[in-house]
Protein backbone atom coordinates (compact mmCIF):
# COMPACT_ATOMS: atom_id res chain seq x y z
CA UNK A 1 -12.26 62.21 -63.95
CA UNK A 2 -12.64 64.16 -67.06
CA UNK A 3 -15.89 62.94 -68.08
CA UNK A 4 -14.65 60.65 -70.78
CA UNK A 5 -15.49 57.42 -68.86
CA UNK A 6 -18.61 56.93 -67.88
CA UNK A 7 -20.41 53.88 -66.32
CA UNK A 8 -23.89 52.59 -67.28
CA UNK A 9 -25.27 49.92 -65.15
CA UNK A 10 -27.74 48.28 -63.16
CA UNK A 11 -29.15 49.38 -59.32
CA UNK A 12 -27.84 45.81 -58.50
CA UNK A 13 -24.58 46.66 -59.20
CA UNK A 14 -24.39 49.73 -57.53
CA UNK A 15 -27.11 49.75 -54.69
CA UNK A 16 -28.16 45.65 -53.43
CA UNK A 17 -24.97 44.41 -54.49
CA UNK A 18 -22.78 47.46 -52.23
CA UNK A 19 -25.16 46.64 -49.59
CA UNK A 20 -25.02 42.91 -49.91
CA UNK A 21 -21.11 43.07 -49.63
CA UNK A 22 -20.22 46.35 -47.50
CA UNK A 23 -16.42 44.93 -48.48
CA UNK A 24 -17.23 45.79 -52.48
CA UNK A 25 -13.92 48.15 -53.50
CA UNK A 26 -15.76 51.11 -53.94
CA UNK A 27 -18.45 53.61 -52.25
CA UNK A 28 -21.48 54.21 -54.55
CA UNK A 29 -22.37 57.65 -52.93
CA UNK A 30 -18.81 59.00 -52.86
CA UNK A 31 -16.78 57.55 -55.73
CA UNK A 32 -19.23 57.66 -58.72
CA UNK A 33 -21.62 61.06 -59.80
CA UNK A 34 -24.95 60.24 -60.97
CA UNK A 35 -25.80 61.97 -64.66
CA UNK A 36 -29.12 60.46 -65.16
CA UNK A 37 -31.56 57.68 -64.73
CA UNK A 38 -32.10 55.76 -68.81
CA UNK A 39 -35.03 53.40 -67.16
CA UNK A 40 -36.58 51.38 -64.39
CA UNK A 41 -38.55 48.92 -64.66
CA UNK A 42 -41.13 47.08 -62.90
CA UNK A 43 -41.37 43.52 -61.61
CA UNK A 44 -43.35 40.53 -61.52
CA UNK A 45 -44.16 37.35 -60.60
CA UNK A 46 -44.53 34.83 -62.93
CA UNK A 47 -45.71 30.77 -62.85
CA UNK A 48 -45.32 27.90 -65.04
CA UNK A 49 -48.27 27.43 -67.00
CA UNK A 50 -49.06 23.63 -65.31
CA UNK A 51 -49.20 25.53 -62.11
CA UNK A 52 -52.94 24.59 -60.02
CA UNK A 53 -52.94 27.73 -58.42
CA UNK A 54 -53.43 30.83 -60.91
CA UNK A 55 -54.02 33.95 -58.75
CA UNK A 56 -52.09 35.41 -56.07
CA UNK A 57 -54.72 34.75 -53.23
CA UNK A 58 -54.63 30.82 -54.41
CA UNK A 59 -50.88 30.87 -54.61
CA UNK A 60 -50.36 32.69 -50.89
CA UNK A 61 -53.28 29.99 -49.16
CA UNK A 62 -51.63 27.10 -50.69
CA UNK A 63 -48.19 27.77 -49.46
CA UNK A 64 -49.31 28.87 -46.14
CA UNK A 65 -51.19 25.16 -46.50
CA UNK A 66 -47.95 23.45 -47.97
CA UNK A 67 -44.75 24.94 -46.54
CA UNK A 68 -41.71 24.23 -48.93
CA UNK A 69 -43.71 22.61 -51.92
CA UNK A 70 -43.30 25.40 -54.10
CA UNK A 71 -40.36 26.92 -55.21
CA UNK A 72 -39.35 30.15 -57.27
CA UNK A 73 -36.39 31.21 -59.12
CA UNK A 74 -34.95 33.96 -59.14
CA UNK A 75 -31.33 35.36 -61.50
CA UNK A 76 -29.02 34.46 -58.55
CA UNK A 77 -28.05 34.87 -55.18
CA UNK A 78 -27.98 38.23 -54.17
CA UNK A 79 -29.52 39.43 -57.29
CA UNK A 80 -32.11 42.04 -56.82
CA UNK A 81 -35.00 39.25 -57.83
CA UNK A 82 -33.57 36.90 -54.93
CA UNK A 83 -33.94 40.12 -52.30
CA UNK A 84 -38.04 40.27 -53.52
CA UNK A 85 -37.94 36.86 -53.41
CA UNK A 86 -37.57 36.85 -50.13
CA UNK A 87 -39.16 39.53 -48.89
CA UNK A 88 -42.19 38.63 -50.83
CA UNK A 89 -41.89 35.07 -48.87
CA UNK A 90 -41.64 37.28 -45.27
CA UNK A 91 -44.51 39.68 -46.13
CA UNK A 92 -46.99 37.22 -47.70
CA UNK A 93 -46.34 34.63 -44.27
CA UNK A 94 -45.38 31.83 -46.73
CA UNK A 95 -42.34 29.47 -47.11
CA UNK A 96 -41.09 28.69 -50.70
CA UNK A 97 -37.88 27.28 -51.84
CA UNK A 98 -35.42 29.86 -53.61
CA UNK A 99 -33.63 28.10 -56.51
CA UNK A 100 -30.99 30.45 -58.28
CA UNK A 101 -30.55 30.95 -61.81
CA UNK A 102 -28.12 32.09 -63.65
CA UNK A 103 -29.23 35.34 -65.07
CA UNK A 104 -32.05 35.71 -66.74
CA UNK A 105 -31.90 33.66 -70.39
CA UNK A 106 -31.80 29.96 -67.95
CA UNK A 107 -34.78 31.37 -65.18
CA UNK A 108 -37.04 32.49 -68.62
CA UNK A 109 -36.15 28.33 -69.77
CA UNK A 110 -37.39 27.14 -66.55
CA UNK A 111 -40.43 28.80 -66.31
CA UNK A 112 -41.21 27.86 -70.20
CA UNK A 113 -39.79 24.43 -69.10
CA UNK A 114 -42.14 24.01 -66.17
CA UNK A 115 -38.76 23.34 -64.24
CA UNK A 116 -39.49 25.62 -60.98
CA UNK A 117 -43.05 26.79 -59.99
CA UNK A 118 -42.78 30.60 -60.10
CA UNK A 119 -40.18 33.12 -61.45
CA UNK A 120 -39.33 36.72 -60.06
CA UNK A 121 -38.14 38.76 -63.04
CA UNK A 122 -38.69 42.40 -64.77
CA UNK A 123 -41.70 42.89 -66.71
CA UNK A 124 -39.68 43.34 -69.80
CA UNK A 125 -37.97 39.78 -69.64
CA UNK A 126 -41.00 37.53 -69.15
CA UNK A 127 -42.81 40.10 -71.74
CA UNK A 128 -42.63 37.09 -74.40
CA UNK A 129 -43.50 34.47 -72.36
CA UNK A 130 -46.64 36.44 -70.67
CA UNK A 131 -48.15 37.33 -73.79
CA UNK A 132 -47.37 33.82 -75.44
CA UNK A 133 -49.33 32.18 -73.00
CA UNK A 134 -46.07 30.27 -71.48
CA UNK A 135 -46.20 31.96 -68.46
CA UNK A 136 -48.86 33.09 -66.21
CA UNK A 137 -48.97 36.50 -64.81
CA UNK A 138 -49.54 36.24 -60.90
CA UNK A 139 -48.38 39.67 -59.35
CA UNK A 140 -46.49 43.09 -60.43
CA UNK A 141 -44.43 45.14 -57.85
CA UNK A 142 -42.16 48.17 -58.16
CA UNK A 143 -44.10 49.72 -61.24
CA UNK A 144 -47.10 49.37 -63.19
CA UNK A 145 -47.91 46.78 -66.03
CA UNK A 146 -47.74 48.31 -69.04
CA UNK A 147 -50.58 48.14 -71.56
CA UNK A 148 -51.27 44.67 -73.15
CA UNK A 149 -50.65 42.18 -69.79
CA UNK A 150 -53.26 40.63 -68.66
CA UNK A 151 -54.51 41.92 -65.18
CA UNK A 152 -52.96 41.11 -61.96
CA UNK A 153 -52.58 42.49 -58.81
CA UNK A 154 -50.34 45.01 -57.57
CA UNK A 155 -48.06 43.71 -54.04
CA UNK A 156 -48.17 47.45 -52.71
CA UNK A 157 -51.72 47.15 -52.63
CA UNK A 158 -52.52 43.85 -51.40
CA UNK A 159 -49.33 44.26 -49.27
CA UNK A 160 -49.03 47.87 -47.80
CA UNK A 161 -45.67 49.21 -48.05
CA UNK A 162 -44.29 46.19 -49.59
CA UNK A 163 -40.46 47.47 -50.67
CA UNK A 164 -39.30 46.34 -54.38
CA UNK A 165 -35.26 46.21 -54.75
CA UNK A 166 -34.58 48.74 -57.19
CA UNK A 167 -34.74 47.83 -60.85
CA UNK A 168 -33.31 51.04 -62.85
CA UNK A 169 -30.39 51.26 -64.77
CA UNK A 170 -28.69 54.32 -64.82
CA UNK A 171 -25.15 56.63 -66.36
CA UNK A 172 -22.42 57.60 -63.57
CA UNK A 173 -19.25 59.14 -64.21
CA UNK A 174 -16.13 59.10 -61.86
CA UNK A 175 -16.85 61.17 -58.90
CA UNK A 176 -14.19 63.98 -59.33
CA UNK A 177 -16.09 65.11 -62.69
CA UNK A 178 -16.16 68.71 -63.25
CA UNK A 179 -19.76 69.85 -62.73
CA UNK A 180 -20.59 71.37 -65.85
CA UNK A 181 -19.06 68.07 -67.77
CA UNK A 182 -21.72 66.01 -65.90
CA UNK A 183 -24.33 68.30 -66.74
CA UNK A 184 -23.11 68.47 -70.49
CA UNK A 185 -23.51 64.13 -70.50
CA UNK A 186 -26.93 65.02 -68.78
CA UNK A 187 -28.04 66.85 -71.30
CA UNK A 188 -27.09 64.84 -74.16
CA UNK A 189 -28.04 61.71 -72.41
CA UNK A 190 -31.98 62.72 -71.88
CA UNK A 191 -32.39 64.38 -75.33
CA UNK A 192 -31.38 60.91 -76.67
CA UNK A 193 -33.68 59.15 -74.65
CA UNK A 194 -36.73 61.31 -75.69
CA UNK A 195 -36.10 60.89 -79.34
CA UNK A 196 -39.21 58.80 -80.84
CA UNK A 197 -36.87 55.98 -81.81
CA UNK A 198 -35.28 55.43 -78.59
CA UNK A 199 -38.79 55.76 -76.60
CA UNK A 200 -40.31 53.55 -79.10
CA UNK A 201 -37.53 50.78 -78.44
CA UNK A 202 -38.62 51.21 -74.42
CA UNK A 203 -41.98 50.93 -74.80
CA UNK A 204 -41.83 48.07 -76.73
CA UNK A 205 -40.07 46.28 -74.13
CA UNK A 206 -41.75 47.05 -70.94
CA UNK A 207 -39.91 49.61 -69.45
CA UNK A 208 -40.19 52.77 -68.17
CA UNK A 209 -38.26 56.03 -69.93
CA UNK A 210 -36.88 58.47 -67.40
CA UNK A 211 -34.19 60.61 -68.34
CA UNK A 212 -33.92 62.55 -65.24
CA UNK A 213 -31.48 65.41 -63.91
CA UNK A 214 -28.02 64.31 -61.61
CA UNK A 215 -29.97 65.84 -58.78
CA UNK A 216 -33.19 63.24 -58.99
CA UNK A 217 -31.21 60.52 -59.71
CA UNK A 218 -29.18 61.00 -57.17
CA UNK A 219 -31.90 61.27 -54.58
CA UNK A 220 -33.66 58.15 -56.00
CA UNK A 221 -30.20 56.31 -55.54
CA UNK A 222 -30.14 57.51 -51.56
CA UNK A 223 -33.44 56.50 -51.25
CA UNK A 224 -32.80 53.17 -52.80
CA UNK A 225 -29.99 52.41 -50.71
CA UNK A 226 -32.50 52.57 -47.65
CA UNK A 227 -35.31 50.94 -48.86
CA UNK A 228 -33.11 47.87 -49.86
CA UNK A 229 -31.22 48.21 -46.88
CA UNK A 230 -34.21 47.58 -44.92
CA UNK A 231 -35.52 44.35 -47.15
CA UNK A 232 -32.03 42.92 -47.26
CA UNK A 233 -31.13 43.53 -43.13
CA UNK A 234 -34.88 41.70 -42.25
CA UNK A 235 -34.25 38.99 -44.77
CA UNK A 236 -30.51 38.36 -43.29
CA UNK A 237 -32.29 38.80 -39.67
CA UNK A 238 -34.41 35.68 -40.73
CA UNK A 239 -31.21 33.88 -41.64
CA UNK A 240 -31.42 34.48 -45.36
CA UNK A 241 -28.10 34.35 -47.38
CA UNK A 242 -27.41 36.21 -50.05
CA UNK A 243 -23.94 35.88 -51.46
């Protein structure tokens, strides 16, 4: 509690995965203090290069047309990629077979591998693949593109509303932190992340710099917790399981 240990980790760890398994040994909101956001990231959906259909509108009509043909992988049950997964299946109308991965090196092989039809991943993972013409871009959600991907659609626009599990990583320290400690590892934390080397390192892989204060982060975390509450409580309404 002295601000010596600190945790740095992913919204699935802390947020989907809490929610996923209300028996997890600890309470997000109450055990841990948020010091600051270091990224988020946006999403996409990917397909194997062989695949017919190469734009979201062809993908949606022929699954509507072909229930269970297609599959997608995601980087496990219960991962946050498995929650869109299935949420993108419930918003879009369209049944397609979830096959689990484990983590993201063996999904990014079976998408290069033409092994499963499309992959839901962040933007930063399939970054090689896009841009090496091994995998096609069909769809981003949760964030925007950044410069250099070829153009696809965005799912909050063609789907209004449509809720991405979060995708940041972020620094907590132990909840019983003395204030101005956290602030101190706030501090030093964001002035790191806006040096030109570390920004440069980002933006080369896809993501998106924050480097916000304990008090944004925070909120972003509450509102995360409800927005993936809501995807994850419809998807186990439909009788989706996620651990």
């Amino acid at each position: 509690s002295d601000g010596y240990t600190l945790l740095a980790t992913a919204a699935g760890s802390l947020v989907t995965g809490t929610i996923i398994n209300p028996k997890a040994p600890f309470d997000t909101m109450k055990d841990f203090a948020p010091v600051t956001m270091i990224y988020d990231s946006a999403q996409v959906i990917v397909a194997k290069m062989s695949l017919p259909q190469t734009t979201l509108k062809e993908l949606i009509d022929f699954a509507k047309a072909n229930p269970g043909k297609l599959s997608y992988g995601s980087t496990g049950v219960g991962a946050a990629q498995h929650v869109d997964g299935e949420t993108f299946k419930r918003t879009a109308g369209v049944d397609i077979v979830h096959i689990p991965y484990g983590g993201f090196g063996p999904l990014i092989q079976a998408i290069a591998g033409q092994q499963v039809d499309l992959g839901f991943a962040t933007v930063g993972v399939m970054k090689q693949l896009i841009l090496a013409g091994k995998a096609r871009l069909i769809a981003v959600h949760g964030g925007k593109a950044p410069a250099g991907y070829p153009p696809a659609p965005n799912l909050s626009d063609v789907f209004p509303g449509f809720e991405t599990a979060p995708g940041f990583i972020g620094i907590w320290a132990p909840s019983a932190t003395p204030r101005p400690i956290v602030q101190r590892l706030n501090t030093a934390a964001v002035k790191a992340l806006r040096t030109p080397e570390v920004r440069a390192k980002f933006d080369d892989s896809g993501v998106n710099v924050v480097g916000n204060t304990p008090e944004e982060f925070a909120a972003v975390i509450k509102a995360s917790f409800e927005s993936a509450g809501r995807s994850i409580r419809a998807a186990q309404s439909a009788g989706v399981k996620f651990e």
